[in-house]
Protein backbone atom coordinates (compact mmCIF):
# COMPACT_ATOMS: atom_id res chain seq x y z
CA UNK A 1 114.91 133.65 94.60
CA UNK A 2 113.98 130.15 93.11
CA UNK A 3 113.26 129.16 89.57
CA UNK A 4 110.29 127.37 89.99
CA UNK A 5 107.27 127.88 93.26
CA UNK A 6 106.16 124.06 93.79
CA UNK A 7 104.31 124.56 96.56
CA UNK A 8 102.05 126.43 94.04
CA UNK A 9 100.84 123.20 92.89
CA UNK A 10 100.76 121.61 96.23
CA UNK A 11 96.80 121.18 96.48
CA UNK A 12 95.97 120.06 92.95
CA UNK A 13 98.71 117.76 93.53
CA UNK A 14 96.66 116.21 96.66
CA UNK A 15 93.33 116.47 95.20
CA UNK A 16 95.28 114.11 92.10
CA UNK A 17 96.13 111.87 94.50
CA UNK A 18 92.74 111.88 96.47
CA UNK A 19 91.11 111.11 92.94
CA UNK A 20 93.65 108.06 91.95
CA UNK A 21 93.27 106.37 95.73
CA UNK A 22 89.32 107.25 96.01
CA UNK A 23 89.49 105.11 92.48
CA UNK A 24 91.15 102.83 93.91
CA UNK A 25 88.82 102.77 96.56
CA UNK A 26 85.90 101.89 94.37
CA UNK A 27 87.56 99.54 92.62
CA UNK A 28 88.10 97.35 95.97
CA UNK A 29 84.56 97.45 96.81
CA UNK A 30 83.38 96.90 92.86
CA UNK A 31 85.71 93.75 92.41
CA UNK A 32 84.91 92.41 95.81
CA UNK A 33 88.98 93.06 97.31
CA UNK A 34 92.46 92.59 96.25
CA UNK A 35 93.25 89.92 94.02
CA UNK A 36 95.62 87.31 95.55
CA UNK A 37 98.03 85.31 94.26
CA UNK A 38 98.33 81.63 95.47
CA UNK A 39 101.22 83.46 98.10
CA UNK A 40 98.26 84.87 100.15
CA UNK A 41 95.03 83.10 99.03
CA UNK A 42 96.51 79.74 99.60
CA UNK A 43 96.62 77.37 96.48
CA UNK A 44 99.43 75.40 94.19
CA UNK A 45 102.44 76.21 92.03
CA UNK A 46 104.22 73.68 89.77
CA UNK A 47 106.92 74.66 87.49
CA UNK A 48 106.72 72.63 84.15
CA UNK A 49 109.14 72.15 81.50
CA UNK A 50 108.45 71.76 77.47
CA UNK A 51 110.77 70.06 75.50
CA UNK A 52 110.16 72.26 72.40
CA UNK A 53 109.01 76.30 72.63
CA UNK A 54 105.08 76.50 73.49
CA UNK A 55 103.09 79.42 72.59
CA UNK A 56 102.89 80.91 76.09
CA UNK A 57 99.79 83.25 75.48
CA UNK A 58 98.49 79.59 74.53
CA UNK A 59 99.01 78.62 77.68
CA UNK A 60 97.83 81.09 79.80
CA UNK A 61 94.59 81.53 77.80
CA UNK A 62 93.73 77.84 78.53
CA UNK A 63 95.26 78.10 82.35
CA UNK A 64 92.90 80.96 82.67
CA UNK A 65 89.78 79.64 81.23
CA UNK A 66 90.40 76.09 82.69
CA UNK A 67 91.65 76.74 86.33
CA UNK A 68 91.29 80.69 86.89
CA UNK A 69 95.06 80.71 87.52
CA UNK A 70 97.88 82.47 86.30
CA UNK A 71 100.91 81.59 83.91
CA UNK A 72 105.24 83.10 84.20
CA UNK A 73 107.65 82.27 81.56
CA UNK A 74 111.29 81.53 82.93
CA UNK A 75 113.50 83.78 81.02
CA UNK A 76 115.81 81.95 78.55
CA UNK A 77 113.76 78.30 79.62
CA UNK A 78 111.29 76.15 77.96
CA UNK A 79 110.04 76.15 81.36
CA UNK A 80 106.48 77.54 83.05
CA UNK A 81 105.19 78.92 86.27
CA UNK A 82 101.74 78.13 86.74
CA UNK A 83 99.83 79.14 89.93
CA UNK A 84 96.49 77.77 90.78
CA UNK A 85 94.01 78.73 93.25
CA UNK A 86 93.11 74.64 93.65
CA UNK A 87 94.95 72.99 96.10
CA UNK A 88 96.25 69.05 96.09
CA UNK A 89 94.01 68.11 98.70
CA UNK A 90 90.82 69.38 96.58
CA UNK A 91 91.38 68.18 93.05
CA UNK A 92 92.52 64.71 92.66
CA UNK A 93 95.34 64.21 90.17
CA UNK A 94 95.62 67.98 90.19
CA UNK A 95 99.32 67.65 88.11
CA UNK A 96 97.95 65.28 85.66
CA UNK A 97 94.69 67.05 84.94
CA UNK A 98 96.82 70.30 84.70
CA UNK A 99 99.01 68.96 82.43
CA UNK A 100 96.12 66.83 80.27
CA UNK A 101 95.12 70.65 79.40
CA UNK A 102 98.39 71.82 78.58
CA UNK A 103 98.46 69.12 76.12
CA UNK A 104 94.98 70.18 74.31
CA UNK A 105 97.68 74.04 73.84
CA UNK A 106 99.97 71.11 71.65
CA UNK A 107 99.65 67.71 71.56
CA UNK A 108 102.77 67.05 70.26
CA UNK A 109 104.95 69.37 72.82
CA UNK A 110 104.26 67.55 76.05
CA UNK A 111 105.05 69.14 79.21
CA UNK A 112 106.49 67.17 82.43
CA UNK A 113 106.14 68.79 86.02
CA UNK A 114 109.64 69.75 87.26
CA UNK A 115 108.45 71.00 90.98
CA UNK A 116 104.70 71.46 92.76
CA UNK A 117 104.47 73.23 95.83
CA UNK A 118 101.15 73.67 98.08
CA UNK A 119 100.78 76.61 99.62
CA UNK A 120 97.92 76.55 102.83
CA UNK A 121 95.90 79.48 103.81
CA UNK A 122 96.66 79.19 107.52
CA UNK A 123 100.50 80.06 105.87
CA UNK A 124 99.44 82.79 104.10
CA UNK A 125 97.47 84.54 106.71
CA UNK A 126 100.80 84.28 108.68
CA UNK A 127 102.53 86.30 105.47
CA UNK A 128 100.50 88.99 106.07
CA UNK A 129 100.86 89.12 109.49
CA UNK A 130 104.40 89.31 109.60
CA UNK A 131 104.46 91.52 106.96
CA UNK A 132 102.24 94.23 108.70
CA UNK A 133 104.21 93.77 111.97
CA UNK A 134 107.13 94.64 109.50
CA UNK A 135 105.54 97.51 108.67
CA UNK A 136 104.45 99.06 111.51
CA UNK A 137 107.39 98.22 113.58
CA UNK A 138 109.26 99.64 110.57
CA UNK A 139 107.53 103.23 110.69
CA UNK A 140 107.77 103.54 114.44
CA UNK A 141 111.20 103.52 114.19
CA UNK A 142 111.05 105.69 111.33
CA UNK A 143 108.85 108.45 113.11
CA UNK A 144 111.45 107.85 116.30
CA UNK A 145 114.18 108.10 114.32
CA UNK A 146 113.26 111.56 111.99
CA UNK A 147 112.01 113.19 115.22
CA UNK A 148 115.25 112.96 116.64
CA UNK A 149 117.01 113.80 114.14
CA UNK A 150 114.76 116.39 112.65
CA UNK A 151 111.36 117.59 114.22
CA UNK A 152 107.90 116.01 114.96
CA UNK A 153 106.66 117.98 111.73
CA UNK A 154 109.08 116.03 109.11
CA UNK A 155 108.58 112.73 110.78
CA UNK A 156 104.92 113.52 110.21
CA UNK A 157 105.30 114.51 106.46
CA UNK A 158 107.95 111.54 106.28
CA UNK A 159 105.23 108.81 107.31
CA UNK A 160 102.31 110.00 105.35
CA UNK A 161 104.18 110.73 102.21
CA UNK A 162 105.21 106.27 102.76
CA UNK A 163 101.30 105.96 103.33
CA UNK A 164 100.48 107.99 100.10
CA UNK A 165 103.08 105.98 97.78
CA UNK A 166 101.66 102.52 99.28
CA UNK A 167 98.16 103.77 98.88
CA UNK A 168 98.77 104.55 95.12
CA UNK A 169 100.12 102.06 94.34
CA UNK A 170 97.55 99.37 95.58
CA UNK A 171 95.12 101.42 93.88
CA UNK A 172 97.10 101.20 90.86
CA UNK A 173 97.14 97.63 91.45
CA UNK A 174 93.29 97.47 91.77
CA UNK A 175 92.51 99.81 88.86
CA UNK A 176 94.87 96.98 86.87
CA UNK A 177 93.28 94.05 88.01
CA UNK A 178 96.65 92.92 89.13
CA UNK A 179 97.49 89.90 91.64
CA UNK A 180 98.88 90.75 95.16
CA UNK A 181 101.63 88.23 95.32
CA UNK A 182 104.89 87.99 97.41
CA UNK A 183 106.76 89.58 94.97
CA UNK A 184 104.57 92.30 94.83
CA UNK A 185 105.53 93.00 99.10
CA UNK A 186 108.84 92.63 98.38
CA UNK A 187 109.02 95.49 95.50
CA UNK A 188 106.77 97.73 97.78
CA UNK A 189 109.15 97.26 101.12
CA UNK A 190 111.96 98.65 98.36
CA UNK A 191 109.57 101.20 96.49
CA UNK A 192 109.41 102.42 100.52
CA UNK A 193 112.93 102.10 101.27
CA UNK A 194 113.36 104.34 97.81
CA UNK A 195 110.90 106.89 98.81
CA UNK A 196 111.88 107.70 102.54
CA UNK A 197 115.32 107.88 100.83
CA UNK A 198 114.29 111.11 98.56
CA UNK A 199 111.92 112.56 101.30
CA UNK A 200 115.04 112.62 103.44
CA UNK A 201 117.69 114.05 101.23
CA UNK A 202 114.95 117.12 100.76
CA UNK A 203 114.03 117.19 104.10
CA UNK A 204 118.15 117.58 105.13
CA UNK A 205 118.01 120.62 102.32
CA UNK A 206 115.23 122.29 104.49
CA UNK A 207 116.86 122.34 107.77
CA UNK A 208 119.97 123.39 106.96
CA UNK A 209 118.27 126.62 104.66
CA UNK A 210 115.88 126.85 108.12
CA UNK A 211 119.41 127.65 110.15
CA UNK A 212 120.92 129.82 107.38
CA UNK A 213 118.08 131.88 105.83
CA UNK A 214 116.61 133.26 108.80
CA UNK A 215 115.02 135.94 107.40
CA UNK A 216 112.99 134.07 104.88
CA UNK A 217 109.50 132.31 105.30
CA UNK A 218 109.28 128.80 105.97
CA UNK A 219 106.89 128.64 102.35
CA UNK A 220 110.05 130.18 100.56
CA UNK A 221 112.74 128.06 102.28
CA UNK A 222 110.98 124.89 101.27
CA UNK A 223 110.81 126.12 97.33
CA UNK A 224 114.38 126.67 97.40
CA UNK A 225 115.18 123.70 98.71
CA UNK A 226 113.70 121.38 96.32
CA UNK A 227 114.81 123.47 93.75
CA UNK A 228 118.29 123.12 94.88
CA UNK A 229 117.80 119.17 95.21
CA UNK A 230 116.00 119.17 91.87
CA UNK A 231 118.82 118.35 89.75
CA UNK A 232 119.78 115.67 91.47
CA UNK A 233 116.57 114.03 92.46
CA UNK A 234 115.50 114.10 88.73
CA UNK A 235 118.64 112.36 87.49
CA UNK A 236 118.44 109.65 89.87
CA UNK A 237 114.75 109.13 89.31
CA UNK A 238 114.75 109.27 85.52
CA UNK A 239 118.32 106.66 86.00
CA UNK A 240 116.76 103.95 87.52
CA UNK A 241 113.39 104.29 85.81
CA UNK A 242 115.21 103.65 82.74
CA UNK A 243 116.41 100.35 84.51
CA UNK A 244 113.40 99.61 85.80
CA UNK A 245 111.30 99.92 82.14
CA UNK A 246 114.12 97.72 80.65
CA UNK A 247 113.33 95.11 83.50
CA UNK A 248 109.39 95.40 82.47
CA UNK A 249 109.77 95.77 79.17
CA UNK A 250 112.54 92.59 78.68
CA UNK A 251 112.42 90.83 81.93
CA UNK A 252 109.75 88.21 80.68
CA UNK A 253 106.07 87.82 83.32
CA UNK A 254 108.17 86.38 86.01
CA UNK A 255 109.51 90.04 86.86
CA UNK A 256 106.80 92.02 85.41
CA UNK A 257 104.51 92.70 88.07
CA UNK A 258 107.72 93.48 90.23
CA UNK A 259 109.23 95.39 87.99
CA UNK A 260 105.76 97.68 87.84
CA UNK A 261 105.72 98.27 91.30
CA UNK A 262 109.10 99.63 91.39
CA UNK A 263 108.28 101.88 88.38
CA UNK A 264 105.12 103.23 90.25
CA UNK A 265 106.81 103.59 93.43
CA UNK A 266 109.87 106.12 91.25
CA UNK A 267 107.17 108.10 89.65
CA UNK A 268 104.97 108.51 93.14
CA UNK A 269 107.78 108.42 95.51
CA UNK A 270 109.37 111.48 93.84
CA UNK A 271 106.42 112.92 93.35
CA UNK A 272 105.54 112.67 97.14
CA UNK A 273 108.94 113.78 98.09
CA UNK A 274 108.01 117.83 96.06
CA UNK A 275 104.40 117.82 96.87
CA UNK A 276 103.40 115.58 100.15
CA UNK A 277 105.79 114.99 102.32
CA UNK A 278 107.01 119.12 102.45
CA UNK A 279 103.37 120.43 102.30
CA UNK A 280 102.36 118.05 105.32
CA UNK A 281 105.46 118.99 106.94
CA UNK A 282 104.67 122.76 106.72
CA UNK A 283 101.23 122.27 107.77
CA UNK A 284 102.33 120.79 111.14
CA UNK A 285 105.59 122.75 111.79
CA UNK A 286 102.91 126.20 111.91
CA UNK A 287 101.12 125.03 114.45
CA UNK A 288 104.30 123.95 116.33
C-alpha cells in the first residue's frame, strides 16, 4: 500500500523534539536569556577598514576580551563589522579607544572607521514589537486562510508545526550560544515561509487521497501521501541545503549566523512537515 509507515515514528519523533526545546529551555534559564545582538540590546556598530589583511580571529579575540562584542568580515574587503554593546553616549571617544585596541592586533596595519551607527534600546524594543505583531498577524491569517481552504484540523497542524520549527531553532540558538540579531528574524520569517510551504504541498496530497480513497483509514491515507510527496520534498530539501551549506561554509561571518538558521529551518521544517504537522492534524480531525 505504501513503502514506508511514518506515522510509525510519529511519537519518538515528538518526544525528540520535546528533548531538543526542553534543552533549550534550560539553557535560557542557565545563561540568564537570549543573547542579543546590538539590533535588540541597543549598543554601536562601526564598520572599519585596514589598509593591509588583519588576522581577523586577531581581532575578534581582542574585541571580545576588550569590549564583550562581536566581530564580521566583509567578504572580498579589508573591511570589519564590529558590534559593541557600549553605546556613544557611555564611553567617551568610544571610536578612538576601539580602534587604539585594534592597533595593539598590529601596530603597523592601522584601521580607520568608515561608518558608526548607535543603535538605542527604546529602538530595539520597537523591533521586537513589530516583529511579533508580524507574527501573529501573520498566523491569523494563516489559520483563516488553511481553514478555508482546508479544515480547522490542518490549520491546527499547520500553525503548530511553524511553532515547533521556531521553537527549535531558538533552542538551537541557545544551546550555541549564538546572538539574536536582525538577521537572525529575517532568516526565521523565510525558514517559516519555507516550512508552511512543505506542510502545504503534503497537506494538498491528503485531501485529495481523503476524496478518492474512501475506503481507507485516515492513518493510511496520510502514509501514502507523504510517501507520494516524498520524492519531491527530499529533492528540494537536500537542493537548497546544498546552497545553503555553501553560503555557511564560504559566505564569510557576515552571513553565517543567517545562513545557519536557514539550514536548521530545511532540516526541521521538513521534518515537521512528515511527523508534526500530519500527526497534529490527525489528532484533531478524530475528534471532529
Amino acid at each position: 500500500m505504501y513503502k514506508y509507515n511514518f506515522l510509525k515514528y510519529s511519537v519518538p519523533s515528538v518526544l525528540l523534539t520535546l528533548v531538543i526545546i526542553g534543552a533549550g529551555i534550560v539553557g535560557y534559564v542557565t545563561k540568564g536569556g537570549f543573547k542579543y545582538s546590538v539590533d535588540f540590546a541597543g549598543g554601536t556598530e562601526l564598520r572599519v577598514r585596514f589598509q593591509k589583511p588583519i588576522d581577523t580571529e586577531a581581532v575578534k579575540k581582542i574585541v571580545h576580551d576588550d569590549w564583550q562584542g562581536t566581530v564580521y568580515s566583509v567578504v572580498g574587503s579589508p573591511e570589519l563589522i564590529i558590534r559593541v554593546h557600549q553605546a556613544p553616549d557611555q564611553v567617551a571617544n568610544l571610536d578612538k579607544q576601539l580602534l587604539a585596541s585594534l592597533d595593539r592586533v598590529s601596530p603597523d596595519n592601522p584601521a580607520e572607521v568608515l561608518q558608526i551607527m548607535s543603535i538605542s534600546r527604546t529602538i530595539s524594543d520597537n523591533l521586537w514589537a513589530e516583529w511579533l505583531k508580524a507574527i501573529i498577524i501573520a498566523l491569523a491569517l494563516l489559520t483563516l486562510y488553511l481553514s478555508i481552504s482546508f479544515k480547522f484540523a490542518f490549520a491546527l497542524g499547520a500553525v503548530i508545526a511553524l511553532a515547533h520549527d521556531a521553537l527549535i531553532v531558538l533552542a538551537c540558538f541557545i544551546l550555541l550560544d549564538k546572538e539574536i540579531s536582525i538577521d537572525f528574524i529575517g532568516a526565521i520569517m523565510a525558514v517559516l515561509g519555507y516550512s508552511i510551504n512543505d506542510t502545504i504541498i503534503v497537506f494538498s496530497r491528503i485531501r485529495h487521497n481523503m476524496k478518492k480513497l474512501h475506503s481507507e483509514s485516515l492513518y493510511d491515507i496520510v502514509n501514502i501521501s507523504v510517501n507520494e510527496r516524498l520524492r519531491r520534498t527530499i529533492l528540494t530539501s537536500f537542493a537548497t541545503a546544498l546552497v545553503v551549506l555553501s553560503m555557511f561554509i564560504f559566505g564569510g561571518d557576515t552571513i553565517r549566523d543567517f545562513s545557519l538558521v536557514i539550514l536548521l529551518g530545511i532540516i526541521f521544517g521538513t521534518f515537521s512537515s512528515i511527523y508534526i504537522a500530519s500527526p497534529i492534524m490527525m489528532l484533531f480531525m478524530k475528534k471532529n
